[in-house]
C-alpha atoms as a PDB file:
ATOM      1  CA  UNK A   1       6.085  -0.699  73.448  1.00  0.00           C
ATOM      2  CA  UNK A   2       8.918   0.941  72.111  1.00  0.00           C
ATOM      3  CA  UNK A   3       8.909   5.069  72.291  1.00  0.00           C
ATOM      4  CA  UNK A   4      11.184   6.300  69.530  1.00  0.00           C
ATOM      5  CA  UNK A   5      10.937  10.073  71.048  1.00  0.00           C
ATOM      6  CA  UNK A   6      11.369   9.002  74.503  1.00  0.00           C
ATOM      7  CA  UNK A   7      14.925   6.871  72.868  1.00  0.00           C
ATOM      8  CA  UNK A   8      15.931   9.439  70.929  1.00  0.00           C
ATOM      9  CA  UNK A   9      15.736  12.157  74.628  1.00  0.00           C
ATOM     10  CA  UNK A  10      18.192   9.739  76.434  1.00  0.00           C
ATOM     11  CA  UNK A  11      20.260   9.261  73.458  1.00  0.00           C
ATOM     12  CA  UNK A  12      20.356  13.329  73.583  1.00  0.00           C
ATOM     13  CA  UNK A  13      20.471  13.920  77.187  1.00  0.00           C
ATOM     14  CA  UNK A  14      23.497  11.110  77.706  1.00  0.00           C
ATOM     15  CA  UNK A  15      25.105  13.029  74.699  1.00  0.00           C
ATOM     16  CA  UNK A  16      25.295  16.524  75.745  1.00  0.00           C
ATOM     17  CA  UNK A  17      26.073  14.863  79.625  1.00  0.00           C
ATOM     18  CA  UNK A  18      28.734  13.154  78.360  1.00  0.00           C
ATOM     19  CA  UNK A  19      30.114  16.050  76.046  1.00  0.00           C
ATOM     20  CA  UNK A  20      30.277  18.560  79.471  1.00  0.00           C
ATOM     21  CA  UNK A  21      31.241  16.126  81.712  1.00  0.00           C
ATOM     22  CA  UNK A  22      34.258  14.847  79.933  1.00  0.00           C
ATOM     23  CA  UNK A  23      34.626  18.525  78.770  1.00  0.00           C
ATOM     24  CA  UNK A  24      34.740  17.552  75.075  1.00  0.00           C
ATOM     25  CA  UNK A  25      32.310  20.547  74.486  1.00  0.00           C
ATOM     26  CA  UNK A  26      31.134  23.775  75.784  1.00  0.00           C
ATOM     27  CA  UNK A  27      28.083  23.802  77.589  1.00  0.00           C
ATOM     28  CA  UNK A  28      26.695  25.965  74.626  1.00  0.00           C
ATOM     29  CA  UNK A  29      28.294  23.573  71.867  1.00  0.00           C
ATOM     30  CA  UNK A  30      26.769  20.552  73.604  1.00  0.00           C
ATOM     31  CA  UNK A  31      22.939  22.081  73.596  1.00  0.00           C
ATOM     32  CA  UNK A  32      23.812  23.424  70.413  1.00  0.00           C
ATOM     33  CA  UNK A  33      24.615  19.292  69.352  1.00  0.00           C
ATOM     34  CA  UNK A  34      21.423  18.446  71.091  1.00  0.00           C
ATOM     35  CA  UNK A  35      20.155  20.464  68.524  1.00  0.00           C
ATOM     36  CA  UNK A  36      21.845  19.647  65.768  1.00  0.00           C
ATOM     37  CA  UNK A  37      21.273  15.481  66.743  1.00  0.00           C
ATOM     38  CA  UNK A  38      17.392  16.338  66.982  1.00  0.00           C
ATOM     39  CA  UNK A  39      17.468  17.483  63.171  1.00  0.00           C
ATOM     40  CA  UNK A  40      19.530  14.835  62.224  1.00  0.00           C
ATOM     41  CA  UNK A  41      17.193  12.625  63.520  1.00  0.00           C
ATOM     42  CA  UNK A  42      13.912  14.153  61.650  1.00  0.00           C
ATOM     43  CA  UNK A  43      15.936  13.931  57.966  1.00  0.00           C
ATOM     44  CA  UNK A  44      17.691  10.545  59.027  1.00  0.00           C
ATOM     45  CA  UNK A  45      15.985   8.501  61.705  1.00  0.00           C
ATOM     46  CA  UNK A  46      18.130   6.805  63.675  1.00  0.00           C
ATOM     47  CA  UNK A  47      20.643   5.837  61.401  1.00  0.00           C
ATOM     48  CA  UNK A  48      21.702   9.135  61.326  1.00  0.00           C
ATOM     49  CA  UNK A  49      21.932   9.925  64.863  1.00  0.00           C
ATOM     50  CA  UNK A  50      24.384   6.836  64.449  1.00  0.00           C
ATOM     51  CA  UNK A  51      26.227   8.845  62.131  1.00  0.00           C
ATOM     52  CA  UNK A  52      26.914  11.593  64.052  1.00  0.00           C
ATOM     53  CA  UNK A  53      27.675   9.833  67.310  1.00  0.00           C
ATOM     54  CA  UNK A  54      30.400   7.837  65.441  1.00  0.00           C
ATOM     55  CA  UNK A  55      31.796  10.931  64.284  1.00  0.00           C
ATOM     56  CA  UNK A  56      31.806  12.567  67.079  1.00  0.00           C
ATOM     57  CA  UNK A  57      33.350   9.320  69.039  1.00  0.00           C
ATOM     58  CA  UNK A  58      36.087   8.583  66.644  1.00  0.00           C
ATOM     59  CA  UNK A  59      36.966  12.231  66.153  1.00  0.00           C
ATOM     60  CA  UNK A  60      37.107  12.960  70.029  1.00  0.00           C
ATOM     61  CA  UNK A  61      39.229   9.743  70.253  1.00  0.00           C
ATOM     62  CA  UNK A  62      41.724  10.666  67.489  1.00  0.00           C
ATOM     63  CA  UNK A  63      41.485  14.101  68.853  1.00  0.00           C
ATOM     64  CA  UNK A  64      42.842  12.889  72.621  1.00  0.00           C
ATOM     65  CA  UNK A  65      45.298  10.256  70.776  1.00  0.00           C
ATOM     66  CA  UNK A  66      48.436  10.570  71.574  1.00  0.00           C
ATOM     67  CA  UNK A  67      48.206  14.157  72.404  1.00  0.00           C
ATOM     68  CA  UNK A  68      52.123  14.751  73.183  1.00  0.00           C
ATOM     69  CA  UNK A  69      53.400  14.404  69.796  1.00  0.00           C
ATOM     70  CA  UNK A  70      50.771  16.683  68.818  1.00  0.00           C
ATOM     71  CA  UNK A  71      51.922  19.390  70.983  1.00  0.00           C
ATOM     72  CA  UNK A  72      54.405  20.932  68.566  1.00  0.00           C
ATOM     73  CA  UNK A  73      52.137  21.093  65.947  1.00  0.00           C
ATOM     74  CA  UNK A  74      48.639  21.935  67.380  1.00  0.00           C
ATOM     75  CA  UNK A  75      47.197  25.092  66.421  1.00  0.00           C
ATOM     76  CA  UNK A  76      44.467  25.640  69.625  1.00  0.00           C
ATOM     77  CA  UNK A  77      41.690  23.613  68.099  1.00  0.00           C
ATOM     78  CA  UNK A  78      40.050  23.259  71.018  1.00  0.00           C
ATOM     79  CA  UNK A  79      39.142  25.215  74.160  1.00  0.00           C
ATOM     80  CA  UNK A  80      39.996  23.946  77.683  1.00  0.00           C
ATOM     81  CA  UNK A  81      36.670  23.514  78.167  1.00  0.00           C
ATOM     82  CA  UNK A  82      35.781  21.180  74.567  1.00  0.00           C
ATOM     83  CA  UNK A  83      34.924  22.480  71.268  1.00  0.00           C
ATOM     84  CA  UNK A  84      32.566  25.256  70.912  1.00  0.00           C
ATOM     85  CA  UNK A  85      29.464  26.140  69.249  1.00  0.00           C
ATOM     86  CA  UNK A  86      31.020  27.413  65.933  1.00  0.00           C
ATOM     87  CA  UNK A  87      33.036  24.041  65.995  1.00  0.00           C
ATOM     88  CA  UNK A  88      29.957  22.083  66.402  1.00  0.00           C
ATOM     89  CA  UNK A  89      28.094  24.177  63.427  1.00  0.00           C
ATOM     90  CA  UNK A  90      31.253  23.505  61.377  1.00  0.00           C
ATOM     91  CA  UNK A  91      31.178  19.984  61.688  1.00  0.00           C
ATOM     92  CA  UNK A  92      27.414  18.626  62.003  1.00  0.00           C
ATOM     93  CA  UNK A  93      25.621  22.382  60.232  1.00  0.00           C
ATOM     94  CA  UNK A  94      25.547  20.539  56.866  1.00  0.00           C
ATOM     95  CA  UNK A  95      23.693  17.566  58.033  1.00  0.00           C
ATOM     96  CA  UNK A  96      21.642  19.443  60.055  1.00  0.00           C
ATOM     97  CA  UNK A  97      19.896  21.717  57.080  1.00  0.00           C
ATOM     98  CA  UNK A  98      19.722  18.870  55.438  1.00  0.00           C
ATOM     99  CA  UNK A  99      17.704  17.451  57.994  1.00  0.00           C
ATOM    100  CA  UNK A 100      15.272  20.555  57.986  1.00  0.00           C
ATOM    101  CA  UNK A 101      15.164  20.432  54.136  1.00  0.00           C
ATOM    102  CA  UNK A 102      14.013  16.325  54.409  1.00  0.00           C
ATOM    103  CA  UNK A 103      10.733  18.352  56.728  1.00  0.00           C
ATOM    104  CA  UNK A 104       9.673  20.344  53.965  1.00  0.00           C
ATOM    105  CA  UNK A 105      10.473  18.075  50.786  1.00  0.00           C
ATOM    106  CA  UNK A 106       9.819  14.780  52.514  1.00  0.00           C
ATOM    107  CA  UNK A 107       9.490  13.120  48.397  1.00  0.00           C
ATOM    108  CA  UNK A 108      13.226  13.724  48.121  1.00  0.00           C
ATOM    109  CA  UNK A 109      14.163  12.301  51.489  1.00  0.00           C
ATOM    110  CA  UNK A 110      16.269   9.309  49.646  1.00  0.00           C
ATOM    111  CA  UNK A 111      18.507  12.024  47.766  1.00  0.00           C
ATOM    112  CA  UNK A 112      18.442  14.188  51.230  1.00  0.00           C
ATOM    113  CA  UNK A 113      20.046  11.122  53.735  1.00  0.00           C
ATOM    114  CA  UNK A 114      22.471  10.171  50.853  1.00  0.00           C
ATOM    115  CA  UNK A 115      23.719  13.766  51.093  1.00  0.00           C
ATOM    116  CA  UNK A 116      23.456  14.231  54.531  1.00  0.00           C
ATOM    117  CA  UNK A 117      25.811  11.048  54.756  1.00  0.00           C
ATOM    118  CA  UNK A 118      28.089  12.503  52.416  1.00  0.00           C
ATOM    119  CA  UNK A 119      28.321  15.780  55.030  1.00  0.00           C
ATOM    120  CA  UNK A 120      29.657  12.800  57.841  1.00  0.00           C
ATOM    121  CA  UNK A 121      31.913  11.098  56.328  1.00  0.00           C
ATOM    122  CA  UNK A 122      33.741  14.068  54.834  1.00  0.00           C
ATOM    123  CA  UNK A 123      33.786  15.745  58.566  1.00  0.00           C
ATOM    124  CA  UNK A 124      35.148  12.149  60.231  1.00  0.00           C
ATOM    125  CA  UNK A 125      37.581  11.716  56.978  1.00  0.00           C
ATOM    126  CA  UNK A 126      38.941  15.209  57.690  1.00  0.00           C
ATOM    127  CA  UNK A 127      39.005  14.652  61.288  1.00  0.00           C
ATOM    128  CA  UNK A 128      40.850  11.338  61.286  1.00  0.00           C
ATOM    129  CA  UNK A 129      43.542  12.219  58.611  1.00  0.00           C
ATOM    130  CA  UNK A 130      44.487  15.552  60.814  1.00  0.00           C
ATOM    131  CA  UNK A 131      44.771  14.172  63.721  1.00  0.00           C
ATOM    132  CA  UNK A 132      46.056  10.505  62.866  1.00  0.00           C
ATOM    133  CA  UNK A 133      47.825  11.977  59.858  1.00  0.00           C
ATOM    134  CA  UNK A 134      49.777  13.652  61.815  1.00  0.00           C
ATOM    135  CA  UNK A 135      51.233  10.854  64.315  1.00  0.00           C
ATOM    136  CA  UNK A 136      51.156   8.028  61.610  1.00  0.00           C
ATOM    137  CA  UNK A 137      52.448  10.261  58.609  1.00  0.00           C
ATOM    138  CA  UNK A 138      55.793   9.817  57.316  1.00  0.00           C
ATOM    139  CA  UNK A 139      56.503  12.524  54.044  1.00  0.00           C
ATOM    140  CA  UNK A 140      54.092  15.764  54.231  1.00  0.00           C
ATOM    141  CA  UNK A 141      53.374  17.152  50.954  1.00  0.00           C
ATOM    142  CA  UNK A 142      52.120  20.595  50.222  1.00  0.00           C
ATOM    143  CA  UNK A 143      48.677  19.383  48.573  1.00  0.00           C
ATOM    144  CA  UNK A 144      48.810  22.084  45.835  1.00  0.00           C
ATOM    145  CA  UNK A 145      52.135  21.774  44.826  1.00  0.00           C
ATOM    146  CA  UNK A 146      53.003  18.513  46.352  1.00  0.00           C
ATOM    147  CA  UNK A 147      56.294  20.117  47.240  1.00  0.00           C
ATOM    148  CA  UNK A 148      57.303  18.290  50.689  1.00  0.00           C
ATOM    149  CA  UNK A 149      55.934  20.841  53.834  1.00  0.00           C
ATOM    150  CA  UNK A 150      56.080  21.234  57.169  1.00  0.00           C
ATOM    151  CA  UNK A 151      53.965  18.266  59.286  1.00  0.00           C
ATOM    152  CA  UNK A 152      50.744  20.321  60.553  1.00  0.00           C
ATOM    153  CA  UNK A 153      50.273  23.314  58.445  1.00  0.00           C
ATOM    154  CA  UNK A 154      47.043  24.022  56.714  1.00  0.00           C
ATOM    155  CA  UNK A 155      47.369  22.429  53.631  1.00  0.00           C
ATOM    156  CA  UNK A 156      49.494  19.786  54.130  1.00  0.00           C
ATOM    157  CA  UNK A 157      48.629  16.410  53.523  1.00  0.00           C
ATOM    158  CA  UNK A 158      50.410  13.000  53.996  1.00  0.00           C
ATOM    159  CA  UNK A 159      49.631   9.050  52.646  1.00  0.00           C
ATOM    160  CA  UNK A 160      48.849   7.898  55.875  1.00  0.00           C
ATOM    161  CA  UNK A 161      46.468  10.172  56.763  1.00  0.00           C
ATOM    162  CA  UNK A 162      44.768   9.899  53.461  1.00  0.00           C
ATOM    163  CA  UNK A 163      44.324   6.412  53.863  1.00  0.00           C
ATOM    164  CA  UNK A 164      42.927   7.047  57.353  1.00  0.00           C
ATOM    165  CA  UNK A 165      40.424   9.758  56.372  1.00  0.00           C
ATOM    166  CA  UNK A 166      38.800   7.544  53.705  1.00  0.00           C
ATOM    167  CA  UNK A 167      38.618   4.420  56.365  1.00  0.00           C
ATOM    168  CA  UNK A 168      36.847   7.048  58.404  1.00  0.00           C
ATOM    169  CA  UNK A 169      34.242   7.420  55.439  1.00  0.00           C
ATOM    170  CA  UNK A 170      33.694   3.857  54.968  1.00  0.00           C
ATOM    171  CA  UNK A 171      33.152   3.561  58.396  1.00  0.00           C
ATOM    172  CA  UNK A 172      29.794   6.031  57.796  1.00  0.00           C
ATOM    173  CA  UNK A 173      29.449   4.579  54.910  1.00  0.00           C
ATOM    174  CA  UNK A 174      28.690   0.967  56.631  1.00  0.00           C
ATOM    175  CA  UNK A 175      26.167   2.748  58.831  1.00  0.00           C
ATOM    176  CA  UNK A 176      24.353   4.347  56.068  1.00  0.00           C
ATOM    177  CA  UNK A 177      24.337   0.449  54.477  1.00  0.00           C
ATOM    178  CA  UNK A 178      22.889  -0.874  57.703  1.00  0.00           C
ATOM    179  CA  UNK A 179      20.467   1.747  58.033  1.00  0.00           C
ATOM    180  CA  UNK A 180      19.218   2.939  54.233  1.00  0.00           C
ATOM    181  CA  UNK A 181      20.763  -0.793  52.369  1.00  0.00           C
ATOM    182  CA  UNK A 182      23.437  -1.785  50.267  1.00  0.00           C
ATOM    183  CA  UNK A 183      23.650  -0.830  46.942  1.00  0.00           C
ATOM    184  CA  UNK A 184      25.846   1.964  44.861  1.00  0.00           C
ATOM    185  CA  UNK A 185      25.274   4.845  47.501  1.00  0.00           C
ATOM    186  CA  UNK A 186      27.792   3.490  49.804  1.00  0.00           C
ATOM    187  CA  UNK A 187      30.579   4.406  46.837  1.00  0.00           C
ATOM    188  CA  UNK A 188      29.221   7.457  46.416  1.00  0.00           C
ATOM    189  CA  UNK A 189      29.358   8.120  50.342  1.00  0.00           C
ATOM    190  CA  UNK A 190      33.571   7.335  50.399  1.00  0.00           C
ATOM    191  CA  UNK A 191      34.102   9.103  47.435  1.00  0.00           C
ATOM    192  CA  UNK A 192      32.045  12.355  48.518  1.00  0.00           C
ATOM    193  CA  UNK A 193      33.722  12.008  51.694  1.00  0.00           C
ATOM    194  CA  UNK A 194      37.098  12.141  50.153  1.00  0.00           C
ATOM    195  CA  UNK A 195      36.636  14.684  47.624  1.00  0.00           C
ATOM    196  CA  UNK A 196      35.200  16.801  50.607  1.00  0.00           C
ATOM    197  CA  UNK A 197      38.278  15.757  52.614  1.00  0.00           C
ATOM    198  CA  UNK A 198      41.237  16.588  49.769  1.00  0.00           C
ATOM    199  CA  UNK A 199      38.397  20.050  49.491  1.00  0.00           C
ATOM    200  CA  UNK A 200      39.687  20.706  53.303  1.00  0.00           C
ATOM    201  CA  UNK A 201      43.238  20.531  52.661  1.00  0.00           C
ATOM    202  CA  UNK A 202      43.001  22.519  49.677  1.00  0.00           C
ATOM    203  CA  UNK A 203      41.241  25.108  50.939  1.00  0.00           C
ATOM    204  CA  UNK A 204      43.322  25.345  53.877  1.00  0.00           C
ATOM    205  CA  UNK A 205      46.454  25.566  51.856  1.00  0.00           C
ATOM    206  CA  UNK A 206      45.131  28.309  49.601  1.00  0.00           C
ATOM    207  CA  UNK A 207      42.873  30.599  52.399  1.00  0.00           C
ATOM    208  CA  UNK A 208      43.194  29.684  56.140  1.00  0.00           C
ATOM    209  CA  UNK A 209      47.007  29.472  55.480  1.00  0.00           C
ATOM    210  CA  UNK A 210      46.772  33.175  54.170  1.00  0.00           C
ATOM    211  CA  UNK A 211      43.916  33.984  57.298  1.00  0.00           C
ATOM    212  CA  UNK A 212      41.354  34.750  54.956  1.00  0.00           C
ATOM    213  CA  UNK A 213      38.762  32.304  56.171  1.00  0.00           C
ATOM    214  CA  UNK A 214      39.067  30.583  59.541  1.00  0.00           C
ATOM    215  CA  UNK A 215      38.876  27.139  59.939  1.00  0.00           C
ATOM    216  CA  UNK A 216      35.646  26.596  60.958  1.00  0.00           C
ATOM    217  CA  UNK A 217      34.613  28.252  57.485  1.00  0.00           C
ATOM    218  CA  UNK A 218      36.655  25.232  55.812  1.00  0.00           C
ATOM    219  CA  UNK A 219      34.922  22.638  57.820  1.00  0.00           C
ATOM    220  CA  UNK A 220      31.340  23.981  56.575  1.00  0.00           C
ATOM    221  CA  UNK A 221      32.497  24.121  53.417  1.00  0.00           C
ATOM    222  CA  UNK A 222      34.454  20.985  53.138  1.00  0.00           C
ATOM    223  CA  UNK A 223      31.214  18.804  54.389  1.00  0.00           C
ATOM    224  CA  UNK A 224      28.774  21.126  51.752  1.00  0.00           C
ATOM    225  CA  UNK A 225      31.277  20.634  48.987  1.00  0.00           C
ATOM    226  CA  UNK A 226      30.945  16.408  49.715  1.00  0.00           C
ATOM    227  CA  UNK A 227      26.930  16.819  50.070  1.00  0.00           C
ATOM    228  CA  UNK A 228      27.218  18.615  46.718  1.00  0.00           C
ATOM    229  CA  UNK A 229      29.275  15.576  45.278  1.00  0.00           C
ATOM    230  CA  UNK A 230      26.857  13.499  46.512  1.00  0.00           C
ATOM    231  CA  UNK A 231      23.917  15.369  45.052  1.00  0.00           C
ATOM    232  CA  UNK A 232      25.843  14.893  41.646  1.00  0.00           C
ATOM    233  CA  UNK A 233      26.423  11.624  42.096  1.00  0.00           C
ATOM    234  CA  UNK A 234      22.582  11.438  42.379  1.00  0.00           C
ATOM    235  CA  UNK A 235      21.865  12.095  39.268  1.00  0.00           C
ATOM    236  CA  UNK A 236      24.327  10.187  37.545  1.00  0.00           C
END
């Protein structure tokens, strides 16, 4: 008979194995994921522990990619030892209220997965156009005043990496499809994802670039401002 709980341990155990033994995170940012994935799992199911493991797999991957042309333009994102616990929050602490809010307003749980999607793709979008953005990308623009800028800075955007960062939202958005159906949500998902992606750059050219919030500020705030878009999509 098949044991949801019991499925949904492994799939948490193997995670936050994985994460320390290929030093991708912390020991405290992988129980701190365990966490996180068991939340995700009471507002999403399944479907959104899919989610999250497929950002977390195509970010780590992009992240690794091609690491030596990175070099000159890598700003200490992660510790020798993986991503930490604030990174972790950063990233996945969107989804994860979310997932607390679907517990105690279980009649809004449609609204609450759309949202919580919305939270993923904007975190893999930002993900994948930093780090692919940066090999692929051939012109860097300042995204404020589109004035060309130096390749890595906060801020700075490129095509390619645009155009990788919303593939990385489809890709959630598909999941969200397989698990919740297709219909009109899926659109919603990419272009929450994307407005909470440009939302990164922006406010990385206007505050982290002048230190007044770190970046693990603009990561919370670039996968609430896509859950926000999503919620107003909602209503639409």
């Amino acid at each position: 008979m098949f044991n949801s709980n019991a499925l949904l341990a492994a799939i948490i155990i193997a995670g936050v194995s994985y994460s320390v033994i290929a030093k991708k995170l912390t020991v405290a940012a992988a129980l701190t994921g365990g966490v996180v994935a068991y939340l995700v799992f009471t507002g999403a199911g399944f479907t959104g522990i899919a989610m999250m493991t497929s950002f977390f797999i195509l970010g780590s991957a992009a992240t690794s990619w091609q690491q030596n042309k990175k070099q000159a333009f890598a700003t200490a994102e992660e510790h020798k030892s993986g991503r930490t616990t604030g990174q972790v929050l950063a990233n996945a602490g969107v989804p994860a209220i979310i997932g607390i809010l679907v517990l105690f307003y279980p009649r809004h749980s449609h609204l609450f997965t759309l949202m919580m999607a919305a939270g993923f793709a904007s975190a893999t979008a930002d993900t994948l156009s930093s780090e692919l953005g940066t090999v692929y990308g051939t012109r860097f623009f300042n995204v404020i005043t589109l004035k060309p800028d130096q390749r890595g800075l906060d801020g700075v955007i490129s095509v390619e990496g645009s155009l990788i960062g919303i593939a990385g939202s489809c890709v959630i958005a598909l999941i969200y499809g397989i698990g919740f159906g297709w219909d009109l949500n899926l659109i919603w998902i990419i272009i929450a994802g994307t407005a909470g992606n440009l939302s990164d750059s922006v406010l990385g050219a206007l505050l982290e670039r002048k230190n007044i919030i770190g970046n693990n500020a603009v990561n919370f705030l670039n996968t609430f401002i896509a859950a926000f878009v999503a919620l107003l999509f909602y209503f639409i």
